[in-house]
N, C-alpha and C. Protein backbone atom coordinates (compact mmCIF):
# COMPACT_ATOMS: atom_id res chain seq x y z
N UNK A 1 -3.90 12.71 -43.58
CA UNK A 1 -2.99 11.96 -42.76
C UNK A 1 -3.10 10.48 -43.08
N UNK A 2 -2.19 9.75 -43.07
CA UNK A 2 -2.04 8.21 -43.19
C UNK A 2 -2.78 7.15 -42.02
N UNK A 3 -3.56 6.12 -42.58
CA UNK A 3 -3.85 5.62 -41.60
C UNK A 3 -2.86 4.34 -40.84
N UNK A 4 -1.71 4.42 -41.00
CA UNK A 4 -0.55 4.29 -39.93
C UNK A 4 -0.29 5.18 -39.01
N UNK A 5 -0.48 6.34 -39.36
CA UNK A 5 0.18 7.22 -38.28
C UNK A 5 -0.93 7.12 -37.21
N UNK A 6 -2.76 7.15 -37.43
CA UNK A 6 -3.46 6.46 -36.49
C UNK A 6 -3.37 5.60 -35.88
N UNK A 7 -2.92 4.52 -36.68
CA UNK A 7 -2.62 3.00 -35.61
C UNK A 7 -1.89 3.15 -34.44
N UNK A 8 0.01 3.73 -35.44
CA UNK A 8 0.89 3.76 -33.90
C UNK A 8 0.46 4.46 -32.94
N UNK A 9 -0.74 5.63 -33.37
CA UNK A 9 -0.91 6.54 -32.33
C UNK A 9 -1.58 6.43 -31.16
N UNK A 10 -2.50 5.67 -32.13
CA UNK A 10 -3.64 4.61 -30.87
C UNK A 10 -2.93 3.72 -29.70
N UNK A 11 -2.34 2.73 -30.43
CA UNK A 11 -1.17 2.23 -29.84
C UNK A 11 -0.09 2.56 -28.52
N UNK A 12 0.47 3.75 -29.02
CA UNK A 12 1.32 4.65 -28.38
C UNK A 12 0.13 4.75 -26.77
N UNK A 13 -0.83 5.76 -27.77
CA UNK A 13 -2.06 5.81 -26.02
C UNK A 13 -2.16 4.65 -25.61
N UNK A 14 -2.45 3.39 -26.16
CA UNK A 14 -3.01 2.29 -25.53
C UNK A 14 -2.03 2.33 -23.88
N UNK A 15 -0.66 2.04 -24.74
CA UNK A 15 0.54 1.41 -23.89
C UNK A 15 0.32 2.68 -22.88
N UNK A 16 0.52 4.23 -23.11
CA UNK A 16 1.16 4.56 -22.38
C UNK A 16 -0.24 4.45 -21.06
N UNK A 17 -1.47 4.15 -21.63
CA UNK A 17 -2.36 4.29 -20.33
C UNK A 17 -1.96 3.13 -19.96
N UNK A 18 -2.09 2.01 -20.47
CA UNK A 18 -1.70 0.97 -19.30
C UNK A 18 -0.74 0.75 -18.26
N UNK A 19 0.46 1.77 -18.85
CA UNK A 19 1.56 1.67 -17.77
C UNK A 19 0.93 2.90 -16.74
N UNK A 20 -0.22 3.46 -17.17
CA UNK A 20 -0.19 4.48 -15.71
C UNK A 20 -1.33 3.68 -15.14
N UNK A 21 -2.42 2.57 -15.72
CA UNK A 21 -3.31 1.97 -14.83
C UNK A 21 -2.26 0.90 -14.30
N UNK A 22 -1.54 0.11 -14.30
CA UNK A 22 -0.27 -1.00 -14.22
C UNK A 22 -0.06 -0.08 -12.40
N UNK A 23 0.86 1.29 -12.65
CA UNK A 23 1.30 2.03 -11.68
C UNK A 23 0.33 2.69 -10.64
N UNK A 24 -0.59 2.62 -10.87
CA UNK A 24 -2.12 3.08 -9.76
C UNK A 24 -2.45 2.10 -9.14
N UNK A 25 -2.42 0.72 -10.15
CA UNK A 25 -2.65 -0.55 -9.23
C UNK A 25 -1.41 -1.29 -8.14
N UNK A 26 -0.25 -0.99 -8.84
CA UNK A 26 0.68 -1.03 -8.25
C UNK A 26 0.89 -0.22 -6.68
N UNK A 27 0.38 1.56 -6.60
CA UNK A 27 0.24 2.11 -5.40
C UNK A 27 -0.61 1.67 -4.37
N UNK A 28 -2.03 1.54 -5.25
CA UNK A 28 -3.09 0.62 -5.05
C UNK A 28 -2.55 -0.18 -3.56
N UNK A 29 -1.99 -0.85 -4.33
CA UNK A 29 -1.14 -2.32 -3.31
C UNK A 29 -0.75 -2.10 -2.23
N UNK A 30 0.26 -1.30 -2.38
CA UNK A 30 1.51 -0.76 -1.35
C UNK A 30 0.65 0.04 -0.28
N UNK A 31 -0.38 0.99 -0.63
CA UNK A 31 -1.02 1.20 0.63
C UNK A 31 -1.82 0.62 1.30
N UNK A 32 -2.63 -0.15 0.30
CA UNK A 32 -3.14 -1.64 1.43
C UNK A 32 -2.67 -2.49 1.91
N UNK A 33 -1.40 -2.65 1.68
CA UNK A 33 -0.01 -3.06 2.38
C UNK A 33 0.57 -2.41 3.48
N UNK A 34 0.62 -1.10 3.22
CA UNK A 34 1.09 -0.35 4.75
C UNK A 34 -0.08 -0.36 5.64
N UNK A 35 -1.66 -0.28 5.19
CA UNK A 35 -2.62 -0.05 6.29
C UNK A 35 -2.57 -1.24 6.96
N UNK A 36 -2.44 -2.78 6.32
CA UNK A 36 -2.06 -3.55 6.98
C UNK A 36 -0.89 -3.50 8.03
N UNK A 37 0.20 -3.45 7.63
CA UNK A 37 1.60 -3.21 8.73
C UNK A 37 1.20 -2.24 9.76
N UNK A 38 0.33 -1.28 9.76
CA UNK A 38 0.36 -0.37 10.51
C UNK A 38 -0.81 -0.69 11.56
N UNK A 39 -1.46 -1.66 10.64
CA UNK A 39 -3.14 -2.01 11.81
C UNK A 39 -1.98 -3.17 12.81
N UNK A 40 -0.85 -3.88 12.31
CA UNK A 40 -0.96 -4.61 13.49
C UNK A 40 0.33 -4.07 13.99
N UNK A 41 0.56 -3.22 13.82
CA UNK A 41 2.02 -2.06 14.77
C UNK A 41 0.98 -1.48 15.41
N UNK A 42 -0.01 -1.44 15.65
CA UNK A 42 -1.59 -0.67 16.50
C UNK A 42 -1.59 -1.54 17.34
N UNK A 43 -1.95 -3.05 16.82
CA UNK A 43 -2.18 -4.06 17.97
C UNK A 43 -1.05 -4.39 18.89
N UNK A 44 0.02 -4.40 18.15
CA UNK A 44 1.28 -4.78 18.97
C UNK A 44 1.47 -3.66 20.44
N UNK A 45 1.37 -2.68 19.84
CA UNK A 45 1.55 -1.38 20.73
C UNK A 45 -0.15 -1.66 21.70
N UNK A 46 -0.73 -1.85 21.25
CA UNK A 46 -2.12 -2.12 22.39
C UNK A 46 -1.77 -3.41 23.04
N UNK A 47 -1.34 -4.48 22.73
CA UNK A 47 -1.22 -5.45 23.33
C UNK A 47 -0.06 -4.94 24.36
N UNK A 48 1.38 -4.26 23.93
CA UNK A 48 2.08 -3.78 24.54
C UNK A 48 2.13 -3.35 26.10
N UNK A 49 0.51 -2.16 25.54
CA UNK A 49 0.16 -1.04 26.62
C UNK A 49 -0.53 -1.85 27.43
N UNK A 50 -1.36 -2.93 27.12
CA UNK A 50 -2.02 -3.97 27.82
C UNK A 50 -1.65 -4.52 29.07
N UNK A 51 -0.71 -5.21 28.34
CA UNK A 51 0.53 -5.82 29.44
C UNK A 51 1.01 -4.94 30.38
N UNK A 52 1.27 -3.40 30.15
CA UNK A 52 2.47 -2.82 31.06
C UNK A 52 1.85 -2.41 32.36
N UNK A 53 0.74 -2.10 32.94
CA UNK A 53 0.44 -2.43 34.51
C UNK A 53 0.71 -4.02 35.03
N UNK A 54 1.15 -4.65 34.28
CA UNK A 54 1.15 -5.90 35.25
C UNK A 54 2.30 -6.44 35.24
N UNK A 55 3.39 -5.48 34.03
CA UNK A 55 4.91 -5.75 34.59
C UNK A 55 5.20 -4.47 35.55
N UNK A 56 4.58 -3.55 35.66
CA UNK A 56 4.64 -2.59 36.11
C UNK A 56 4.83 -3.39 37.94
N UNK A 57 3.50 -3.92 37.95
CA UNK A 57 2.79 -4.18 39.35
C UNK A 57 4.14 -5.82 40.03
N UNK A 58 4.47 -6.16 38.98
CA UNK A 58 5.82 -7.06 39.43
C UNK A 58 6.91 -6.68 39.97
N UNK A 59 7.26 -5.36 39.11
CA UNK A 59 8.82 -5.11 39.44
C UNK A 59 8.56 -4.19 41.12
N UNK A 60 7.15 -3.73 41.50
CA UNK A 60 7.17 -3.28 42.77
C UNK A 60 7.38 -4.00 43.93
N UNK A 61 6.59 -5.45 43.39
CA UNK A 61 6.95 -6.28 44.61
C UNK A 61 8.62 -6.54 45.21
């Protein structure tokens, strides 16, 4: 076999792993991105539930 057809081949692997480490780091992201959005849609909703005995305890008066 030619040692071109090694090079591109190497090559060929190089690229195609980097676009799947590129795309893992990329998911990577996006879910430490949603655990974020979702830790403070937690707080919002606790701060929420927090509050609601004491609008609760207003609208009786």
């Amino acid at each position: 076999m030619d040692a071109r057809n090694f090079t591109f081949m190497f090559y060929g692997f190089l690229a195609a792993w980097l676009i799947v480490l590129l795309y893992v780091i990329s998911l990577a992201r996006r879910g430490a991105r949603l655990n974020r959005e979702l830790e403070q849609v937690k707080q919002l909703i606790g701060a929420d539930r927090a509050s609601e005995p004491a609008r609760l305890e207003d609208r009786s008066r």
